[in-house]
Protein backbone atom coordinates (compact mmCIF):
# COMPACT_ATOMS: atom_id res chain seq x y z
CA UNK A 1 41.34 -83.87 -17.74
CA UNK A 2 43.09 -81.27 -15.61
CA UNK A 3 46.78 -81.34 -14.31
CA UNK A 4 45.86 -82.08 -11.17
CA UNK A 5 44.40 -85.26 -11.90
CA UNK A 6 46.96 -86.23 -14.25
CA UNK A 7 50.60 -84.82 -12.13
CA UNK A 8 51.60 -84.77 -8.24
CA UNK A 9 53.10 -82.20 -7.19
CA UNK A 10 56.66 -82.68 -5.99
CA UNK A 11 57.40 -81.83 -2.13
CA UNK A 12 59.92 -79.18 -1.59
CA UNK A 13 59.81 -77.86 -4.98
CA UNK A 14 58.15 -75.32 -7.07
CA UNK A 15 56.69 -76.08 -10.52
CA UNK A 16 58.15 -79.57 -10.74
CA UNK A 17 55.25 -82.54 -11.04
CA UNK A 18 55.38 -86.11 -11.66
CA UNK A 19 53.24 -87.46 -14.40
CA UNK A 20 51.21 -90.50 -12.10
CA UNK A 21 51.14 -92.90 -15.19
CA UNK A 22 54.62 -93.03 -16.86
CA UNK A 23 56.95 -91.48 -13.69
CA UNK A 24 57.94 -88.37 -15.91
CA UNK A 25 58.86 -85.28 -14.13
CA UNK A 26 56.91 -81.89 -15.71
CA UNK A 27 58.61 -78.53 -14.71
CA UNK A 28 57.81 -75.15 -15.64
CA UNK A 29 60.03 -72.36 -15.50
CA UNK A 30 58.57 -68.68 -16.25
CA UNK A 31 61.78 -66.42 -17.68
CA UNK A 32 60.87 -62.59 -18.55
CA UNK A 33 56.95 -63.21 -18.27
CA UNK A 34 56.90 -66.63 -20.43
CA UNK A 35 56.47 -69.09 -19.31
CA UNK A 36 58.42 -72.87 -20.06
CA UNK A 37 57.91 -76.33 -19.84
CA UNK A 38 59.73 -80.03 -19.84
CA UNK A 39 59.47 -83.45 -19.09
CA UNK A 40 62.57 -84.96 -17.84
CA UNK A 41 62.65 -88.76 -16.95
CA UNK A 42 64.48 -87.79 -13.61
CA UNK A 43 64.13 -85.42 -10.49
CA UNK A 44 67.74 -84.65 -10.51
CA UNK A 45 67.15 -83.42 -14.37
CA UNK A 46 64.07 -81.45 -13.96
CA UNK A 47 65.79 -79.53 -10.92
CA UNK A 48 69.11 -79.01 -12.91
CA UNK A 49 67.11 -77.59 -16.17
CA UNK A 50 65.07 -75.00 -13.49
CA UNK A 51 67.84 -74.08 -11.89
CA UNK A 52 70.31 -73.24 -15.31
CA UNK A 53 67.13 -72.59 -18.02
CA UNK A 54 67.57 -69.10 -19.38
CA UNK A 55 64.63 -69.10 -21.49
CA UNK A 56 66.75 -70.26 -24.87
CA UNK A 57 69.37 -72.36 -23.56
CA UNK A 58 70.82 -73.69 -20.12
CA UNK A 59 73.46 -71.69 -18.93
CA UNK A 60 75.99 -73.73 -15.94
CA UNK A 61 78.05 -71.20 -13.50
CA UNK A 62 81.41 -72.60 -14.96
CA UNK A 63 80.38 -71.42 -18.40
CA UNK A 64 79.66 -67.64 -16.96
CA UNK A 65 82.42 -67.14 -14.50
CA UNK A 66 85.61 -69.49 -15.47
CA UNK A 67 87.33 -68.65 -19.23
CA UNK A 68 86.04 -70.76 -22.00
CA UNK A 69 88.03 -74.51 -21.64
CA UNK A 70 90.12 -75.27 -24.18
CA UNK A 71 89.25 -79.09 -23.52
CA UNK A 72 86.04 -81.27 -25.52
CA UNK A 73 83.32 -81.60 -22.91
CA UNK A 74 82.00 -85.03 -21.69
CA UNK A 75 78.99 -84.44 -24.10
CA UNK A 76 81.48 -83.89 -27.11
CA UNK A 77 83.81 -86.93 -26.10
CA UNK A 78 80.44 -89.12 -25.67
CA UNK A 79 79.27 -87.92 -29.09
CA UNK A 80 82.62 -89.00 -31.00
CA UNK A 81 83.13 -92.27 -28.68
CA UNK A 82 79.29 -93.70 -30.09
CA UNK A 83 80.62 -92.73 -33.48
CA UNK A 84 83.97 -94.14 -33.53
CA UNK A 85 84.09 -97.12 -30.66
CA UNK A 86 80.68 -98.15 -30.64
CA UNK A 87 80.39 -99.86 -33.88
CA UNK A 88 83.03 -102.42 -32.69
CA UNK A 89 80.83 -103.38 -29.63
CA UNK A 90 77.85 -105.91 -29.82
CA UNK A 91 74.06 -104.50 -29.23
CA UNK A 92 73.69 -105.64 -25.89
CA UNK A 93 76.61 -103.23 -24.51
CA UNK A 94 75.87 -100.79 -26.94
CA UNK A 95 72.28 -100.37 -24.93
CA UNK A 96 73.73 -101.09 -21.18
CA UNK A 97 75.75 -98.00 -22.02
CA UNK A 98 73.28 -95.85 -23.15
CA UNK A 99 71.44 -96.45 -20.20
CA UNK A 100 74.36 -96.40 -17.73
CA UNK A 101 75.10 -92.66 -19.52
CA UNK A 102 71.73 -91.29 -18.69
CA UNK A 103 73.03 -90.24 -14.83
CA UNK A 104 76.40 -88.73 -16.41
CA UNK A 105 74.39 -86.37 -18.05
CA UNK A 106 74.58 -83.90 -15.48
CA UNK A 107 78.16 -83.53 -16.02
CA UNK A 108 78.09 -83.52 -19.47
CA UNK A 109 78.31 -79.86 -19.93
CA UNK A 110 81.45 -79.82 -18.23
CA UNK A 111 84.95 -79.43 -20.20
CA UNK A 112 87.18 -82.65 -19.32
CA UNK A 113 89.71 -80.87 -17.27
CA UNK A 114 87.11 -79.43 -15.04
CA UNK A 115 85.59 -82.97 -14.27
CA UNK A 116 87.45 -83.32 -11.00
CA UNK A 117 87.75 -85.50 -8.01
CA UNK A 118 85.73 -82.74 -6.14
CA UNK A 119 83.14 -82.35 -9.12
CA UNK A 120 82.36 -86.33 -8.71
CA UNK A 121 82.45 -85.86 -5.22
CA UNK A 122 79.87 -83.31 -5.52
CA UNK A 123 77.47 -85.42 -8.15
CA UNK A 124 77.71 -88.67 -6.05
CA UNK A 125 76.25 -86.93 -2.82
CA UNK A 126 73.48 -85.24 -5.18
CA UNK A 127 72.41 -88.73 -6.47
CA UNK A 128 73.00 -90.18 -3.51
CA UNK A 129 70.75 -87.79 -1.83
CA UNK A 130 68.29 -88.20 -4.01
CA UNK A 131 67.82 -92.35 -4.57
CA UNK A 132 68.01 -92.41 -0.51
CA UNK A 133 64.71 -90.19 -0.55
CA UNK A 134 61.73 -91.36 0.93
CA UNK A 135 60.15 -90.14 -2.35
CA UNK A 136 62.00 -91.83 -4.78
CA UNK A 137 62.18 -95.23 -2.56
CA UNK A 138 58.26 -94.48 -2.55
CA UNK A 139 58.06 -94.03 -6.21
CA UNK A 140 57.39 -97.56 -7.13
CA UNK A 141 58.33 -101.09 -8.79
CA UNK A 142 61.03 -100.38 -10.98
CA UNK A 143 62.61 -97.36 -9.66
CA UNK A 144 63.51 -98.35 -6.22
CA UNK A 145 66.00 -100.73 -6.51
CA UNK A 146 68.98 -99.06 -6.70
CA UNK A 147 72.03 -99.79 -4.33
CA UNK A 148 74.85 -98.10 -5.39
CA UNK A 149 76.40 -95.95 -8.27
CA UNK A 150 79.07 -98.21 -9.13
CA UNK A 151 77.89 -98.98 -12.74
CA UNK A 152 77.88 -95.32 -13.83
CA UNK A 153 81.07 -94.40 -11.92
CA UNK A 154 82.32 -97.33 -13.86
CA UNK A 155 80.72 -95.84 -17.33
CA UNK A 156 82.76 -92.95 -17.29
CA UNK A 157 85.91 -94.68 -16.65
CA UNK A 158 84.87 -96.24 -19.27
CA UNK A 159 84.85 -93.05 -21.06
CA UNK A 160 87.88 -91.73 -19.49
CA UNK A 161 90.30 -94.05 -20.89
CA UNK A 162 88.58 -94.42 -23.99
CA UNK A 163 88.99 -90.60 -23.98
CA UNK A 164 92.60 -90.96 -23.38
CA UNK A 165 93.26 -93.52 -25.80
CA UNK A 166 91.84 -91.89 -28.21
CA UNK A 167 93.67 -90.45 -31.65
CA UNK A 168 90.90 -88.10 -31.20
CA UNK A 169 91.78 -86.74 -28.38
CA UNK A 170 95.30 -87.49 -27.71
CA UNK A 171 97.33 -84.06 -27.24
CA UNK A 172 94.43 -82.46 -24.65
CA UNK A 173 94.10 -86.02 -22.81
CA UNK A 174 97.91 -86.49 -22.07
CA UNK A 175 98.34 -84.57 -19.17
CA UNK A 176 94.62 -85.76 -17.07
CA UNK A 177 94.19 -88.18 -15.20
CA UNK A 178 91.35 -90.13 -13.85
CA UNK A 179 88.77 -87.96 -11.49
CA UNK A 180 87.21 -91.08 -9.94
CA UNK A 181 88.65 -92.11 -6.83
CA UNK A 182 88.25 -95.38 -4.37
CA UNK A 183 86.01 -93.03 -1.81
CA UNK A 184 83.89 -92.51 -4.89
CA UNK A 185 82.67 -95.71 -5.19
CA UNK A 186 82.64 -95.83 -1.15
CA UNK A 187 80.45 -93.11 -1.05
CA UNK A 188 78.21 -94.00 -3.96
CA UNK A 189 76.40 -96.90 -1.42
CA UNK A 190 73.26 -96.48 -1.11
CA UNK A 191 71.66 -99.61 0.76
CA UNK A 192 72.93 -103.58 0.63
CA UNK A 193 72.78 -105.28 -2.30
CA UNK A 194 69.99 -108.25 -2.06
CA UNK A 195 71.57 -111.75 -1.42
CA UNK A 196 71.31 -113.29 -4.47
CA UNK A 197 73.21 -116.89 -5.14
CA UNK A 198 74.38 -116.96 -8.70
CA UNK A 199 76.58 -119.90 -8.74
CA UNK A 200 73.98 -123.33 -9.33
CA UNK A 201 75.38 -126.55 -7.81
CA UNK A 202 74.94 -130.06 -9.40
CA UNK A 203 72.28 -131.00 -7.36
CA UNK A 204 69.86 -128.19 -8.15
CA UNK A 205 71.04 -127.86 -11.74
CA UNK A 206 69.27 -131.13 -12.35
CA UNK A 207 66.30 -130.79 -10.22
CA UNK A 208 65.69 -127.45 -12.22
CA UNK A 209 66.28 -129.59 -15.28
CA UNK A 210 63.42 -131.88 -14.48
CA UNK A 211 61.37 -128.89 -14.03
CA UNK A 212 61.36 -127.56 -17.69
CA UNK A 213 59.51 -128.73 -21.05
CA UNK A 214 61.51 -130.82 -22.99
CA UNK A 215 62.89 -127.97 -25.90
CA UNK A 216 64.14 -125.79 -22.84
CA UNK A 217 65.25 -128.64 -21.28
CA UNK A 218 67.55 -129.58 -23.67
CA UNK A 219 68.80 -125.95 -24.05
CA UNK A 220 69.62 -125.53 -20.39
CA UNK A 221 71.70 -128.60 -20.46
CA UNK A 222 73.54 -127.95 -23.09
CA UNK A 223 73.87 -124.16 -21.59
CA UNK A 224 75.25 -125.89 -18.28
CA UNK A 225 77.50 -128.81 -19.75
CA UNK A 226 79.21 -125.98 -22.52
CA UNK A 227 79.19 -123.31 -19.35
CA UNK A 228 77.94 -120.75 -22.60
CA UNK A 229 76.11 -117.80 -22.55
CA UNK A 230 72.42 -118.37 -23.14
CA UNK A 231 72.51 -116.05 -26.51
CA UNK A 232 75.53 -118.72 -27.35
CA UNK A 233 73.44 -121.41 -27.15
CA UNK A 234 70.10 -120.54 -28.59
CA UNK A 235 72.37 -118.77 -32.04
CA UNK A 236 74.05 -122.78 -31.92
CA UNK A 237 74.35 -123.22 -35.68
CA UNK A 238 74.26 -126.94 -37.61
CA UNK A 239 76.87 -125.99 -39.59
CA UNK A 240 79.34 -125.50 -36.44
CA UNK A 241 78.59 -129.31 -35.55
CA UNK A 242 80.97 -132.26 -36.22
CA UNK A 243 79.68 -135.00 -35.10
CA UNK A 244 82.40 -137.30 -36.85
CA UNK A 245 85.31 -135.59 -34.46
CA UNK A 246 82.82 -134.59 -31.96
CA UNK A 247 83.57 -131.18 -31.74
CA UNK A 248 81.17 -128.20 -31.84
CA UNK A 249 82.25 -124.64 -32.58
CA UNK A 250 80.25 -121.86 -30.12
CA UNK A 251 80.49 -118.88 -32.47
CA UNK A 252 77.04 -117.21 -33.11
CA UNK A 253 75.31 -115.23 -31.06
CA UNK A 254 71.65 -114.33 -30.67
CA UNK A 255 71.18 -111.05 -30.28
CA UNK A 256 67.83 -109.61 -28.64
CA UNK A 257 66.05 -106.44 -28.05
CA UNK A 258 66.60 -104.91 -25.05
CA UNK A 259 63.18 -104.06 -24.54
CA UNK A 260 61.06 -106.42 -25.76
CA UNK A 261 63.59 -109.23 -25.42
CA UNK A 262 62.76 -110.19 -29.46
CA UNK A 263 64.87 -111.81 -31.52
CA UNK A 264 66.69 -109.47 -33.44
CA UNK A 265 69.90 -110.72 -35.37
CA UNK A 266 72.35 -113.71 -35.59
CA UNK A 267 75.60 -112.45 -34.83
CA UNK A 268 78.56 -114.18 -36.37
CA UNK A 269 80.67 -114.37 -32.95
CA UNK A 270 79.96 -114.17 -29.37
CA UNK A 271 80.91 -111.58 -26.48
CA UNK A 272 84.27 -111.58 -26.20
CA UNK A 273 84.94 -112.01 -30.52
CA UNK A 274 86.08 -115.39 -30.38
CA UNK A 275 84.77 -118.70 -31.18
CA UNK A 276 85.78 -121.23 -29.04
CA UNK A 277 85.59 -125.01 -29.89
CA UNK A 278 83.59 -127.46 -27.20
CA UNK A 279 84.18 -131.18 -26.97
CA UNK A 280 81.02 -132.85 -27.67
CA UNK A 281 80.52 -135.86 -24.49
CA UNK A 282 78.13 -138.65 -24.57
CA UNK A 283 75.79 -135.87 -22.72
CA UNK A 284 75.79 -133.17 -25.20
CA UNK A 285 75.70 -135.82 -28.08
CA UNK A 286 72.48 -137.22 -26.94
CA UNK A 287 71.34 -134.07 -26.39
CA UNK A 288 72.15 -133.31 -30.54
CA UNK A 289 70.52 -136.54 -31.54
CA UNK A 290 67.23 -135.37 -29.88
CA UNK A 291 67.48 -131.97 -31.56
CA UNK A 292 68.12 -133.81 -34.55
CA UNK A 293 64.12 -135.17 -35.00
CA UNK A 294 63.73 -131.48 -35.01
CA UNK A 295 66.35 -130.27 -37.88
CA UNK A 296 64.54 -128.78 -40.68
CA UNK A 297 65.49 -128.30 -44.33
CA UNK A 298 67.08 -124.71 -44.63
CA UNK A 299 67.45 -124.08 -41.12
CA UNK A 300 70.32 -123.48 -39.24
CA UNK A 301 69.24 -123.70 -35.55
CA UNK A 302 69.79 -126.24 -33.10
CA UNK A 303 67.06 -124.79 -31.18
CA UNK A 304 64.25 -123.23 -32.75
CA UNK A 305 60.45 -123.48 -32.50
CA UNK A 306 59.03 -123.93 -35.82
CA UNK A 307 62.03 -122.65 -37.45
CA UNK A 308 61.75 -119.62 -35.88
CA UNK A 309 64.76 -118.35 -33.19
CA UNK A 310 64.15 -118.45 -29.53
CA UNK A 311 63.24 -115.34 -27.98
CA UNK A 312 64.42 -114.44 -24.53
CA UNK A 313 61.47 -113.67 -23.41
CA UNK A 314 60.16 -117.04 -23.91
CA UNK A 315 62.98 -118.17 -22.36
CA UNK A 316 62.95 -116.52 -19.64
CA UNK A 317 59.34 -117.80 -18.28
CA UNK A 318 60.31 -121.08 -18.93
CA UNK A 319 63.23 -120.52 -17.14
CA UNK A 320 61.54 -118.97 -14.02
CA UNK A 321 58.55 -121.22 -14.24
CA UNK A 322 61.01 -124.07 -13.52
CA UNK A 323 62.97 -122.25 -10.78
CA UNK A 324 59.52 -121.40 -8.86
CA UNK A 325 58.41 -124.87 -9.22
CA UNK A 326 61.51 -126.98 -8.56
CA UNK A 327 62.04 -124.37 -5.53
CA UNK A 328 65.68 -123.45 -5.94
CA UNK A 329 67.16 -120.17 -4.59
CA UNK A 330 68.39 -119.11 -8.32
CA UNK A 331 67.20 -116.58 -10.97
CA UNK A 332 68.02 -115.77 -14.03
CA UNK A 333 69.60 -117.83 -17.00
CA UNK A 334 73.69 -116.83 -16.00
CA UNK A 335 73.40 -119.25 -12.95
CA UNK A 336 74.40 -121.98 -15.02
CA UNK A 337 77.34 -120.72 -16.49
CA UNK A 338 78.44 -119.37 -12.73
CA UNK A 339 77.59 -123.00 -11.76
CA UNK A 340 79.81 -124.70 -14.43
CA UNK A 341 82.55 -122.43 -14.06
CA UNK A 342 82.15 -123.40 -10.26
CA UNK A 343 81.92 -126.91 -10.75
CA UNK A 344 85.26 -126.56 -13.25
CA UNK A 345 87.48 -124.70 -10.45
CA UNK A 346 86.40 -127.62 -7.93
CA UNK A 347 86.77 -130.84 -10.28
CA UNK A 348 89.82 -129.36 -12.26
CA UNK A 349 91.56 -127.86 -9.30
CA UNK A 350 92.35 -124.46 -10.92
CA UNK A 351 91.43 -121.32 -12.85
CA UNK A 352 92.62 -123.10 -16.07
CA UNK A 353 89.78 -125.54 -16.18
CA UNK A 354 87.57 -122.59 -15.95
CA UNK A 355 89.12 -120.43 -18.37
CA UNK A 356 88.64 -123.81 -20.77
CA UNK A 357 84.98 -124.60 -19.85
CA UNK A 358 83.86 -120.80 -20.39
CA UNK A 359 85.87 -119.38 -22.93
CA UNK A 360 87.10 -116.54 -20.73
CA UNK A 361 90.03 -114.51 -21.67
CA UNK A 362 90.70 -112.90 -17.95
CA UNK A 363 91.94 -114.38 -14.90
CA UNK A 364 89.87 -111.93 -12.78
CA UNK A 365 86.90 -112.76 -14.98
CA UNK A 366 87.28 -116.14 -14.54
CA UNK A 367 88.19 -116.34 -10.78
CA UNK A 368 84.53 -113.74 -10.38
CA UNK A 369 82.25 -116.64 -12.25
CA UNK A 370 84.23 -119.20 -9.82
CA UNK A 371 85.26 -117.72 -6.45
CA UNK A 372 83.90 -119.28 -3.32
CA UNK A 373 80.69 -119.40 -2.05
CA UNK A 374 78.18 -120.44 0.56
CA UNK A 375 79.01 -123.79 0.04
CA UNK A 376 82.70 -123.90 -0.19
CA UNK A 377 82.08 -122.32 3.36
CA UNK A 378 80.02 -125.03 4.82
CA UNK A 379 82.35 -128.00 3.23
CA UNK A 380 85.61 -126.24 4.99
CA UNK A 381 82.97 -125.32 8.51
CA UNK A 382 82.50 -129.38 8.66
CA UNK A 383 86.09 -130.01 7.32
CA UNK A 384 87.28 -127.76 10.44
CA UNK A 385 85.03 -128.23 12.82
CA UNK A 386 85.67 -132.61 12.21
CA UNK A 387 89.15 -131.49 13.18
CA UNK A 388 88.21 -129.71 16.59
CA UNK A 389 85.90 -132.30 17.40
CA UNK A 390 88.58 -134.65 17.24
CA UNK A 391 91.21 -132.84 18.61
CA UNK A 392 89.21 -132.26 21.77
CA UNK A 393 88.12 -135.59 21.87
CA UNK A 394 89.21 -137.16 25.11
CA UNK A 395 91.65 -140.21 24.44
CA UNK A 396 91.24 -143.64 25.24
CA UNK A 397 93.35 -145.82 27.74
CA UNK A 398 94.64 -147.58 25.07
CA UNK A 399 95.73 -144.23 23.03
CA UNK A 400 97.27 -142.67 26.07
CA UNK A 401 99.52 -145.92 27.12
CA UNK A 402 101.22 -145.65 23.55
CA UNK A 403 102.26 -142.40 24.47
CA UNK A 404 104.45 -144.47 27.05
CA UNK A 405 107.72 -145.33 27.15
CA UNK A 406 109.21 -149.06 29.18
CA UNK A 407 111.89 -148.15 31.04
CA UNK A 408 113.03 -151.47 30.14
CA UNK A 409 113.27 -150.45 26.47
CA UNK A 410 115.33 -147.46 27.76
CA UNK A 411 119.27 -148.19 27.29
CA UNK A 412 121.66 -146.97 30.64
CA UNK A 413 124.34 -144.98 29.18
């Protein structure tokens, strides 16, 4: 099968095509009458490698021109950072910052002290540019979707203080400061972000309820009335159960592949390292003595099929056959910790109820899962609008003579 068949060739460009099956970008590069060839996984990658490719290595203007930096570059600092911090961090953000890093990598060559404001500047127009093209908005499901770069600005502060903070790095840090600005993260946007409701109300919580079979039924209750993290509640351990005091420990984790959303490991404690004990109500007890029929000898789990953990895959097409049916506006299985924490703010009257129902360590945290929504604004809309309406409300005879005074009742002086 010929290239042709198999690559497009890339408008505007010159020896850079796009693999039709998998998205990969192909360029060639011919240096001193050989010619080279790579795949890159982005545009912005395959143009940079073209552009710097000197036949045996890729050579950046700052490394040519400026004297050699006496500074670790952001490749360097990313290297020891995965060796030294990452081992402290669970899977889950191990992988979501791996793949937040990917877009940094065009700044990786760079020495820390020449990462500044006007270098970020400079990368957030080019990937700007280039996710606003009709070519990339063109390029199909999965690679169209993106709004801003706020999650990879955020990755290398991430890396910044990290960098600063760091034992490794502490006499060349000391005197840098951040190079990401406010403006960056104005001029990252790239188009809306989708309206998407996250916070469940009460209503809808239990319509979706009635919507699911009866193992995933009983997990999404007890996911909504503990306001826990789904992993939280499908790693729910026996062993963490007292019925006698009522009083359940949420401490293990399930941990999934990030690809094929398998099963993996149990870890020993959730997100934020700490377990957090849960009062066990008449709901959540009945939900235990129905998981209870389903305990088996040498197994842990509260939920399980066949012994066997849940996987989040599974979960997640029961989950979203129940939302399609039931016909809620909701996705995902976070909406009903958002909802809880919601429903906590408005029942307890304060952030302290929610910190309590989810376990969160952070005020801000805690006021995001919580803060108003759609519906706070429609209760205070009728709330105000009940007050117009009877403010403007045109009074009766009756009303207007007990605004009167007798003059009888009036004393002379």
């Amino acid at each position: 099968m010929s290239r042709s068949e198999n690559y497009k060739k890339i408008r505007n460009t010159t020896g850079i095509y796009q693999n039709k099956k998998n998205g990969q970008y192909m360029v060639e590069k011919r240096v001193r009458g050989l010619l080279h060839t790579k795949t890159f996984s982005t545009l912005y990658e395959a143009k940079q490698w073209q552009k710097f490719f000197d036949g045996e290595k890729i050579v950046y203007p700052e490394e040519v021109l400026d004297e050699k930096s006496n500074y670790s570059t952001l490749k360097e600092v990313w290297e020891v950072m995965q060796k030294k911090h990452f081992p402290s961090l669970a899977t889950s953000t191990r992988s979501v910052w791996t793949r937040r890093y990917e877009l940094l990598k065009g700044l990786e060559h760079l020495p820390m002290d020449r990462i500044s404001p006007s270098r970020i500047t400079e990368w957030v127009i080019e990937r700007v540019s280039y996710y606003s093209s009709e070519e990339y908005q063109g390029s199909g499901r999965g690679r169209a979707g993106r709004c801003n770069l706020n999650t990879e600005l955020n990755m290398f502060v991430t890396i910044f203080n990290w960098y600063k903070q760091s034992e490794d790095f502490e006499k060349e840090a000391v005197a840098l400061t951040c190079p990401v600005k406010t403006k960056h993260r104005k001029m990252g946007f790239i188009k809306p972000l989708p309206d998407k409701i996250k916070q469940i109300n009460l209503q809808d919580a239990f319509l979706f309820f009635d919507f699911l079979r009866p193992l995933y039924q009983d997990l999404a209750k007890m996911q909504f009335f503990c306001a826990g993290r789904i992993g939280e509640i499908a790693g729910l351990q026996w062993t963490n159960i007292d019925l006698r005091n009522r009083r359940m420990l949420i401490k293990d984790t399930c941990v999934w592949d990030t690809t094929n959303k398998m099963f993996i490991e149990l870890k020993p404690f959730p997100k934020n390292r700490e377990a957090r004990a849960v009062y066990i109500t008449d709901e959540i007890l009945e939900i235990l003595n129905r998981r209870e029929a389903f305990r088996l000898s040498g197994n842990n789990f509260v939920f399980h099929v066949e012994g066997a953990p849940l996987n989040y895959c599974t979960i997640q097409i029961n989950y979203r056959e129940a939302q399609r049916k039931s016909g809620i506006p909701y996705t995902g299985t976070h909406i009903l910790r958002h909802g809880m924490a919601k429903l906590a703010r408005k029942v307890g009257g304060g952030l302290d109820a929610v910190l309590a129902m989810t376990g969160h360590k952070d005020l801000k945290l805690a006021d995001h899962y919580s803060k108003s929504n759609e519906d706070d604004q429609k209760d205070f809309s009728e709330m105000i609008m009940k007050h117009i309406r009877k403010e403007l409300t045109p009074k009766t005879e009756e009303e207007n003579l007990n605004n009167v005074f007798r003059l009888k009742l009036i004393k002379s002086s």
